[in-house]
C-alpha atoms as a PDB file:
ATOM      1  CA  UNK A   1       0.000   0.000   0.000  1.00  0.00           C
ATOM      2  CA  UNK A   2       1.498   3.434  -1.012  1.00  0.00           C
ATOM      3  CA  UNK A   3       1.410   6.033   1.966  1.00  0.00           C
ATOM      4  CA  UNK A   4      -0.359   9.275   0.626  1.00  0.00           C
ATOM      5  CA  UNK A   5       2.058  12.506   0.745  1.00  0.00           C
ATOM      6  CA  UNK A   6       1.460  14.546   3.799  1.00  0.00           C
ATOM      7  CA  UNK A   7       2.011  18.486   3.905  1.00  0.00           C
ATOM      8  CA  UNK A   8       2.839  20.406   6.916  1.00  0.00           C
ATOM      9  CA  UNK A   9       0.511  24.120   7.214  1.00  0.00           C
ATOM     10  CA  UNK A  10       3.510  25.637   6.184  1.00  0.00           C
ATOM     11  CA  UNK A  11       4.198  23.140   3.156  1.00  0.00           C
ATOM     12  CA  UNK A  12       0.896  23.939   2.320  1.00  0.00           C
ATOM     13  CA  UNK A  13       0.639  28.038   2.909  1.00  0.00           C
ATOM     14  CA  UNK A  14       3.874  27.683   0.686  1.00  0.00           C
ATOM     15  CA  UNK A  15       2.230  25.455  -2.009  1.00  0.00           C
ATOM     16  CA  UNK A  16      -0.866  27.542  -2.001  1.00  0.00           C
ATOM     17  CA  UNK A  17       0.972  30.794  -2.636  1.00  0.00           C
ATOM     18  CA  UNK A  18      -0.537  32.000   0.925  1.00  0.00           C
ATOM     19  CA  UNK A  19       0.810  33.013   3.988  1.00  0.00           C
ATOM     20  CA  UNK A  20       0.782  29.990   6.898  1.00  0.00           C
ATOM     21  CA  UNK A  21      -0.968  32.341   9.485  1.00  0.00           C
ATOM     22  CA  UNK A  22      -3.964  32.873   6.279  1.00  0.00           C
ATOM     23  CA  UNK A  23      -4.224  29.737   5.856  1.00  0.00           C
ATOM     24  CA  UNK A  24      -4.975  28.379   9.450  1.00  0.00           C
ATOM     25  CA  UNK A  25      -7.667  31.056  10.045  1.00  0.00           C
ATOM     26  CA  UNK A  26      -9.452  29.464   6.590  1.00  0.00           C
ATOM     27  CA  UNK A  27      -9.503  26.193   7.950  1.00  0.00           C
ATOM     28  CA  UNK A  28     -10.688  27.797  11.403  1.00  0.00           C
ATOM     29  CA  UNK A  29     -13.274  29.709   9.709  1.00  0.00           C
ATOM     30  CA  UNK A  30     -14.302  26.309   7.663  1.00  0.00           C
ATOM     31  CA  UNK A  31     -14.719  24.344  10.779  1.00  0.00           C
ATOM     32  CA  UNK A  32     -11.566  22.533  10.055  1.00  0.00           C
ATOM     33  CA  UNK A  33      -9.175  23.568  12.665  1.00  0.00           C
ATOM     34  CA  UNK A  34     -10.818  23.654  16.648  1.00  0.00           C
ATOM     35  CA  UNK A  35     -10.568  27.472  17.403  1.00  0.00           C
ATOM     36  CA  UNK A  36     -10.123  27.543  21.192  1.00  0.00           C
ATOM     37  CA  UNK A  37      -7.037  26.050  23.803  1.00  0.00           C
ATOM     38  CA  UNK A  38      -6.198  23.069  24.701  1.00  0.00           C
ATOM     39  CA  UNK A  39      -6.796  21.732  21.159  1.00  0.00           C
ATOM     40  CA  UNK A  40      -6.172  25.059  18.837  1.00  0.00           C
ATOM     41  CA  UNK A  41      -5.320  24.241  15.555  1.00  0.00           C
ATOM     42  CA  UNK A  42      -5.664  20.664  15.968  1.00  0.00           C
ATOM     43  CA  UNK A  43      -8.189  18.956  13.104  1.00  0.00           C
ATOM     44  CA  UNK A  44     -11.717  18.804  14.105  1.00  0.00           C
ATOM     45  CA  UNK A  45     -13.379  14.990  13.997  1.00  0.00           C
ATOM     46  CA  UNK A  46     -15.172  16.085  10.704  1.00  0.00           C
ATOM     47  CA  UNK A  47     -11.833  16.934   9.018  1.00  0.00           C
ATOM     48  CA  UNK A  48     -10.143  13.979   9.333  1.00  0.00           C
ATOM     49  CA  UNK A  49     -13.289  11.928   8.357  1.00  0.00           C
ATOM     50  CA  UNK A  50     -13.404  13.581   5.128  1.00  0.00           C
ATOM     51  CA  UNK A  51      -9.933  13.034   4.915  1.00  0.00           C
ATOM     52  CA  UNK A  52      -9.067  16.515   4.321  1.00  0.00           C
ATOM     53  CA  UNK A  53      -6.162  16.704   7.407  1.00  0.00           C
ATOM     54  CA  UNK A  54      -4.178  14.403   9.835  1.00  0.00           C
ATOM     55  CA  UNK A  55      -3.184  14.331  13.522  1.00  0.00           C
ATOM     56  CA  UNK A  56       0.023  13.074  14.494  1.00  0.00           C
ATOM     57  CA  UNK A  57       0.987  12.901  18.418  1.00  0.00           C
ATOM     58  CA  UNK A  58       4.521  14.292  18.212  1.00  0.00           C
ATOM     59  CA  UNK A  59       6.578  15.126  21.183  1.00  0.00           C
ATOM     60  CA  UNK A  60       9.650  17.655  22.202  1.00  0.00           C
ATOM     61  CA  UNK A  61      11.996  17.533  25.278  1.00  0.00           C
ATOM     62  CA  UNK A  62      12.025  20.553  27.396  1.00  0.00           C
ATOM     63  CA  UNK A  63      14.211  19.862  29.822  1.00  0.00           C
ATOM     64  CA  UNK A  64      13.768  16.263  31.965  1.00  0.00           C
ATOM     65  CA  UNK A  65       9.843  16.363  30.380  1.00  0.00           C
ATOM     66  CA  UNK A  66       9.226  15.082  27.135  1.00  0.00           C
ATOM     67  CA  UNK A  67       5.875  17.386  26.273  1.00  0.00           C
ATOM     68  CA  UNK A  68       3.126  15.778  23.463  1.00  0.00           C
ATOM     69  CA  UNK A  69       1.488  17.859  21.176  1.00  0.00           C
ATOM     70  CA  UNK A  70      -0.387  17.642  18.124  1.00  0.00           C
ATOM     71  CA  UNK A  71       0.898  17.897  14.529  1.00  0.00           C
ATOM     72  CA  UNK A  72      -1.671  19.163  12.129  1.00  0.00           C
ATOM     73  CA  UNK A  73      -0.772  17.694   8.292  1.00  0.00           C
ATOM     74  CA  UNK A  74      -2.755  18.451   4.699  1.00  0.00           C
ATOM     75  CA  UNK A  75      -3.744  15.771   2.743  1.00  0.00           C
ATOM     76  CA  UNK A  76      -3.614  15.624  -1.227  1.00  0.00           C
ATOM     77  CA  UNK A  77      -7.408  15.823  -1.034  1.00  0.00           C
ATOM     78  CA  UNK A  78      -7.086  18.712   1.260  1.00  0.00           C
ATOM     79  CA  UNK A  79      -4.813  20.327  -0.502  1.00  0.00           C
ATOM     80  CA  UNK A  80      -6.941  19.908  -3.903  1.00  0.00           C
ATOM     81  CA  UNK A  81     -10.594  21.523  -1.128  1.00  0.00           C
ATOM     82  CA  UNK A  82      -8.238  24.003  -0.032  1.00  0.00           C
ATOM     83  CA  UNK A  83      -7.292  25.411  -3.876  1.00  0.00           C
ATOM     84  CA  UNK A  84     -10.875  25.524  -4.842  1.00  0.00           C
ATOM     85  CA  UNK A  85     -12.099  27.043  -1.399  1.00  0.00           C
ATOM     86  CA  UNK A  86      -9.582  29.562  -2.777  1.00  0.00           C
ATOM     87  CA  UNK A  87     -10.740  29.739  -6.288  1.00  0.00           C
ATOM     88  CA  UNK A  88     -13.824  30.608  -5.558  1.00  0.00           C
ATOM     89  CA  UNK A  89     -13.196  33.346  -4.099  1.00  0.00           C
ATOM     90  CA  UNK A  90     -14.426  32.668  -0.860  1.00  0.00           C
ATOM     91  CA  UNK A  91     -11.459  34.228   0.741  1.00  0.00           C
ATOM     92  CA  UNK A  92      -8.984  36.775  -0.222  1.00  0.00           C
ATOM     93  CA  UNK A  93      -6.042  36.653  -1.360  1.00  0.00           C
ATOM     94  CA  UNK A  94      -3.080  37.106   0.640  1.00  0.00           C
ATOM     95  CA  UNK A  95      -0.882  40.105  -0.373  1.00  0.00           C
END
């Protein structure tokens, strides 16, 4: 089985010809990306159902404490609903 490519927000902002900030208030806005703390910017349940973005648990070392967080990732299929979210001019363009 062939694992589908995976884009970071940035990847993606990059890709999309957007800034990375724009692009996670879209998906906010879209009921994509939860909007409040402890779980900002995570994907919502609907989002990875579609299959639109993926949560990985990733960790970092601060100190003694290894501290988990979640890693927000664009699928091909979201990237391909993000473009024509764009296209239709839904949002503006970043400048």
């Amino acid at each position: 089985m062939k694992k589908e490519k995976l884009f970071t927000i940035t990847q993606a902002a990059r890709t999309l010809d957007m800034g990375r900030n724009n692009l996670l208030k879209l998906l906010r806005n879209n009921d994509l990306l939860h909007n409040r703390e402890p779980m900002r910017n995570s994907p919502t349940k609907t989002a990875v159902k579609q299959g639109l973005l993926v949560a990985e648990n990733a960790e970092y070392n601060r100190g003694p404490v290894k501290v988990p967080y979640i890693n927000t990732k664009v699928t091909s299929k979201g990237m391909v609903w993000i473009r024509d979210l764009i296209e239709k001019g839904t949002i503006p363009q970043a400048s």
